[in-house]
Protein backbone atom coordinates (compact mmCIF):
# COMPACT_ATOMS: atom_id res chain seq x y z
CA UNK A 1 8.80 -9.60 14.12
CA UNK A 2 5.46 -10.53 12.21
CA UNK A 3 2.75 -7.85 12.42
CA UNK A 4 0.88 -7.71 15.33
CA UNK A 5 -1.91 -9.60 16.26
CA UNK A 6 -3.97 -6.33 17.13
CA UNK A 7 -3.27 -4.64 13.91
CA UNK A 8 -4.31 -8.04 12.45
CA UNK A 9 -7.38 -7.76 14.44
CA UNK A 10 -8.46 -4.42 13.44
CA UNK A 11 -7.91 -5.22 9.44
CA UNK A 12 -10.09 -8.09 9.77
CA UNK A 13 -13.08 -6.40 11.31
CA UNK A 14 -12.78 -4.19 8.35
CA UNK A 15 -13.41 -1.01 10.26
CA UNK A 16 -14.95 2.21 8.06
CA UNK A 17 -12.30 4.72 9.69
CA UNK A 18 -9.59 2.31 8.86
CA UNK A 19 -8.70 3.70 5.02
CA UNK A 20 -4.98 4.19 5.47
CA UNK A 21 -2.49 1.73 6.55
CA UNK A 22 0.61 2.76 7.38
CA UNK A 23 3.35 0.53 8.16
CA UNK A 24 6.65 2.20 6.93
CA UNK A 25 10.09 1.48 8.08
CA UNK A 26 9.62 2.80 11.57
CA UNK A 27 7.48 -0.59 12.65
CA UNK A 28 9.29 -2.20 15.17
CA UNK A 29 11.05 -4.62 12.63
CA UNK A 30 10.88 -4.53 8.82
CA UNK A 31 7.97 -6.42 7.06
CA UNK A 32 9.10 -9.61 5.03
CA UNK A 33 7.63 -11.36 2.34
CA UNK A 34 5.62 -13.84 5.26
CA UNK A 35 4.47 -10.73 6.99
CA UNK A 36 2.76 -9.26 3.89
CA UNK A 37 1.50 -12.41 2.56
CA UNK A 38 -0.57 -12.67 6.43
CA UNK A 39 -1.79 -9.21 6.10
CA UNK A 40 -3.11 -9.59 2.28
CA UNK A 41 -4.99 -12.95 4.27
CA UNK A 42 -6.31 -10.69 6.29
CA UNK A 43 -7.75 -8.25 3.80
CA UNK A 44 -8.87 -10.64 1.64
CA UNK A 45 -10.19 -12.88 4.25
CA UNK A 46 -12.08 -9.78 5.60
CA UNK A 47 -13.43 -8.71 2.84
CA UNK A 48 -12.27 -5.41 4.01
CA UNK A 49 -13.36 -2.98 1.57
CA UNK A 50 -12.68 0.07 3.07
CA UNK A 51 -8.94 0.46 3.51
CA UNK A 52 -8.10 2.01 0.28
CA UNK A 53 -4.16 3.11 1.25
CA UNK A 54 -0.96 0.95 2.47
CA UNK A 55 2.25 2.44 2.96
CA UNK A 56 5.44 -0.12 2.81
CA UNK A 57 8.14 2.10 1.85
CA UNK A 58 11.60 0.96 3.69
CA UNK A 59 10.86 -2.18 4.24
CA UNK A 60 12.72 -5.96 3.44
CA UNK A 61 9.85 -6.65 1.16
CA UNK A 62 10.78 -8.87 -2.48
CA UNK A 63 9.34 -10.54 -4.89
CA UNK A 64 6.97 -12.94 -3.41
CA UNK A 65 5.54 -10.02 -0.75
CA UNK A 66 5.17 -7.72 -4.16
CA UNK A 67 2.87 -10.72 -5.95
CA UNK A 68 0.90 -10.78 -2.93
CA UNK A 69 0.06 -7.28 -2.97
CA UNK A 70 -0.64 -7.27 -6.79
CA UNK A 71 -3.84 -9.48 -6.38
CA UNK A 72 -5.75 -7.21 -3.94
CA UNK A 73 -8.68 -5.53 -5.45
CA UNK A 74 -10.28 -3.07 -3.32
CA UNK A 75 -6.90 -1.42 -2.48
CA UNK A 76 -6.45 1.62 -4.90
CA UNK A 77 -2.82 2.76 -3.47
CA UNK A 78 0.15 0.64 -2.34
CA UNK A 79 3.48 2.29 -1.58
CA UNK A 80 6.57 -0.11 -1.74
CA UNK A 81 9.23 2.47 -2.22
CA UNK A 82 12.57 1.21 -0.53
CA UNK A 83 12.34 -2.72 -0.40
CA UNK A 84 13.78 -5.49 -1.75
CA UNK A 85 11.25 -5.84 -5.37
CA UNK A 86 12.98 -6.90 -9.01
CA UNK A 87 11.27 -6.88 -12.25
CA UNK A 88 9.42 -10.11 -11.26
CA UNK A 89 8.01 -8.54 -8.71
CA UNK A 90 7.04 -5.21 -10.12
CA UNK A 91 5.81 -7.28 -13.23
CA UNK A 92 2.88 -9.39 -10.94
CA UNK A 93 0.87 -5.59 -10.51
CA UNK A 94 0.47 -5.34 -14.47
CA UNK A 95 -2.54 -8.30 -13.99
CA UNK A 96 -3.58 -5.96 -11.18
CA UNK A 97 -6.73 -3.47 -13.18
CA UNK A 98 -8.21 -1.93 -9.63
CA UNK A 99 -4.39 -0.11 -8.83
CA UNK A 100 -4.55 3.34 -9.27
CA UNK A 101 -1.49 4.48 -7.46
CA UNK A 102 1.95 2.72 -7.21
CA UNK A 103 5.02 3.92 -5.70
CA UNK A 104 8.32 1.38 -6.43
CA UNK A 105 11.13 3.91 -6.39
CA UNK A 106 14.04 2.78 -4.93
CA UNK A 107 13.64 -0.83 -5.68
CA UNK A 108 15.67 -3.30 -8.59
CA UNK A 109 13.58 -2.67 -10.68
CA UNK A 110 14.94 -1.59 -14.69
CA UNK A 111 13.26 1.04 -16.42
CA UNK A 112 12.03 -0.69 -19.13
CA UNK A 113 9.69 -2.51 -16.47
CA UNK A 114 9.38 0.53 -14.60
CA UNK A 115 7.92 2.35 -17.59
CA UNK A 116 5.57 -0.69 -18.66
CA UNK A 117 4.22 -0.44 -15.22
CA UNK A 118 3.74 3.43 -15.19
CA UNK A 119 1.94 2.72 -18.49
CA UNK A 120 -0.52 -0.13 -16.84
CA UNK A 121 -1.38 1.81 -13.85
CA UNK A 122 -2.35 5.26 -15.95
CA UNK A 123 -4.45 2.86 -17.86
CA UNK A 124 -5.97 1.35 -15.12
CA UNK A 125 -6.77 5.58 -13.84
CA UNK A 126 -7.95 6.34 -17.34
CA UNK A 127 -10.94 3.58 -17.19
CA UNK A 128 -12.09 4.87 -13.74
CA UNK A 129 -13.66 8.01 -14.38
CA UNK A 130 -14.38 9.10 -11.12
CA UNK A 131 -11.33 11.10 -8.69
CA UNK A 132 -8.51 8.58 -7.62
CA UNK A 133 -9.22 7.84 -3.23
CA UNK A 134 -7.31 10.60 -1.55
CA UNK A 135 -3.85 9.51 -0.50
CA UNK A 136 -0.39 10.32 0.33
CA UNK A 137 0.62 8.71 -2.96
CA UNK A 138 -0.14 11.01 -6.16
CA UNK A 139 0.00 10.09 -9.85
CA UNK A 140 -0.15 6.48 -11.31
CA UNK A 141 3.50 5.81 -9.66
CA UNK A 142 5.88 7.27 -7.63
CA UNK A 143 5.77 10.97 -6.70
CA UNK A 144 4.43 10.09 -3.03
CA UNK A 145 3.28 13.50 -1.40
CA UNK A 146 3.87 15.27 2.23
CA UNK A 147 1.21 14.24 4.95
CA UNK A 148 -0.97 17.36 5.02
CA UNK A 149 -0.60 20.26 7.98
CA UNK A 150 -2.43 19.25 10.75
CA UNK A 151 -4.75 21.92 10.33
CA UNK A 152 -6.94 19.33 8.34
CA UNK A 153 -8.93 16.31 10.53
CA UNK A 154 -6.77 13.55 9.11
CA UNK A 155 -3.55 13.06 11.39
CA UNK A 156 -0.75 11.81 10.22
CA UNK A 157 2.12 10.47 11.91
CA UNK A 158 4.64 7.30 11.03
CA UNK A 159 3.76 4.16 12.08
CA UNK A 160 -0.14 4.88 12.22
CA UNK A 161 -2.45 3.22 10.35
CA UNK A 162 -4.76 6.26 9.96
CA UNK A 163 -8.63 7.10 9.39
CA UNK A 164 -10.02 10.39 9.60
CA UNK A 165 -11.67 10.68 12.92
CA UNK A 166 -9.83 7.86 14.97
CA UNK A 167 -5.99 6.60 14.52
CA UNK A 168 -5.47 3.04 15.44
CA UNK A 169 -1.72 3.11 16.58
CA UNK A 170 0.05 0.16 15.27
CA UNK A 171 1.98 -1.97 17.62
């Protein structure tokens, strides 16, 4: 099942409250390589520039999906922990200079690769000299973090692509 055509929607009219996008193993299908390739359209096509998180941990998600996600600029986080990615795919985010956070544990990937990408994205933090975007994904890769205690205004729940004030549910 492709993503829906609501969720679509609300990338695309690159709503301010829309920063996190969640869309983790509990959608109602996995995500495929076709499925991410239509939602980077959609970002890029957008010109959304204020979702700054996506979560795709658990996912069916290779190569092709991984290459995808490597060109997007504005995105600071991507979490891809889980899917289907090889060194190929992990390879396509070292061309990628915005990334700040990266999360591909759990994948085919070697270390060697693993370690060359670690390297790239701390480079990538060490030019920006301002605070990496707030996330659920700490560090230049992997160690992803616990969704804060609700006490905070952010909610976070699976399956939610999340903003501060307003969650839009995802379908």
């Amino acid at each position: 099942m492709p993503i829906h055509p609501d969720d679509i929607k609300s990338i695309r009219s690159n709503d301010p409250s829309l920063t996190l996008l969640h869309l983790g193993s509990c959608y109602p299908s996995y995500l495929k390589d076709q499925d991410i390739i239509q939602l980077v359209d959609a970002i890029k096509t957008s010109k959304n520039t204020h979702l700054k998180t996506i979560i795709l941990a658990e996912n069916e998600i290779e190569d092709e999906g991984a290459k995808a996600l490597s060109t997007l600029t504005t995105v600071k986080v991507i979490s891809l922990g889980g899917n289907y990615i090889s060194d190929e795919g992990a390879k396509a985010f070292l061309r990628n200079e915005f990334l700040l956070g990266l999360d591909l544990e759990g994948n085919d990937i070697s270390p060697e690769v693993m370690a060359e990408v670690e390297k790239h994205i701390q480079k990538n933090k060490d030019r920006f000299e301002k605070k990496p975007p707030e996330s659920p994904i700490q560090g230049g890769i992997f160690t992803p973090k616990s969704p804060p205690s609700s006490s905070g205004d952010e909610q976070h729940t699976d399956c939610v692509a999340h903003s501060p004030k307003t969650p839009i549910e995802v379908r």
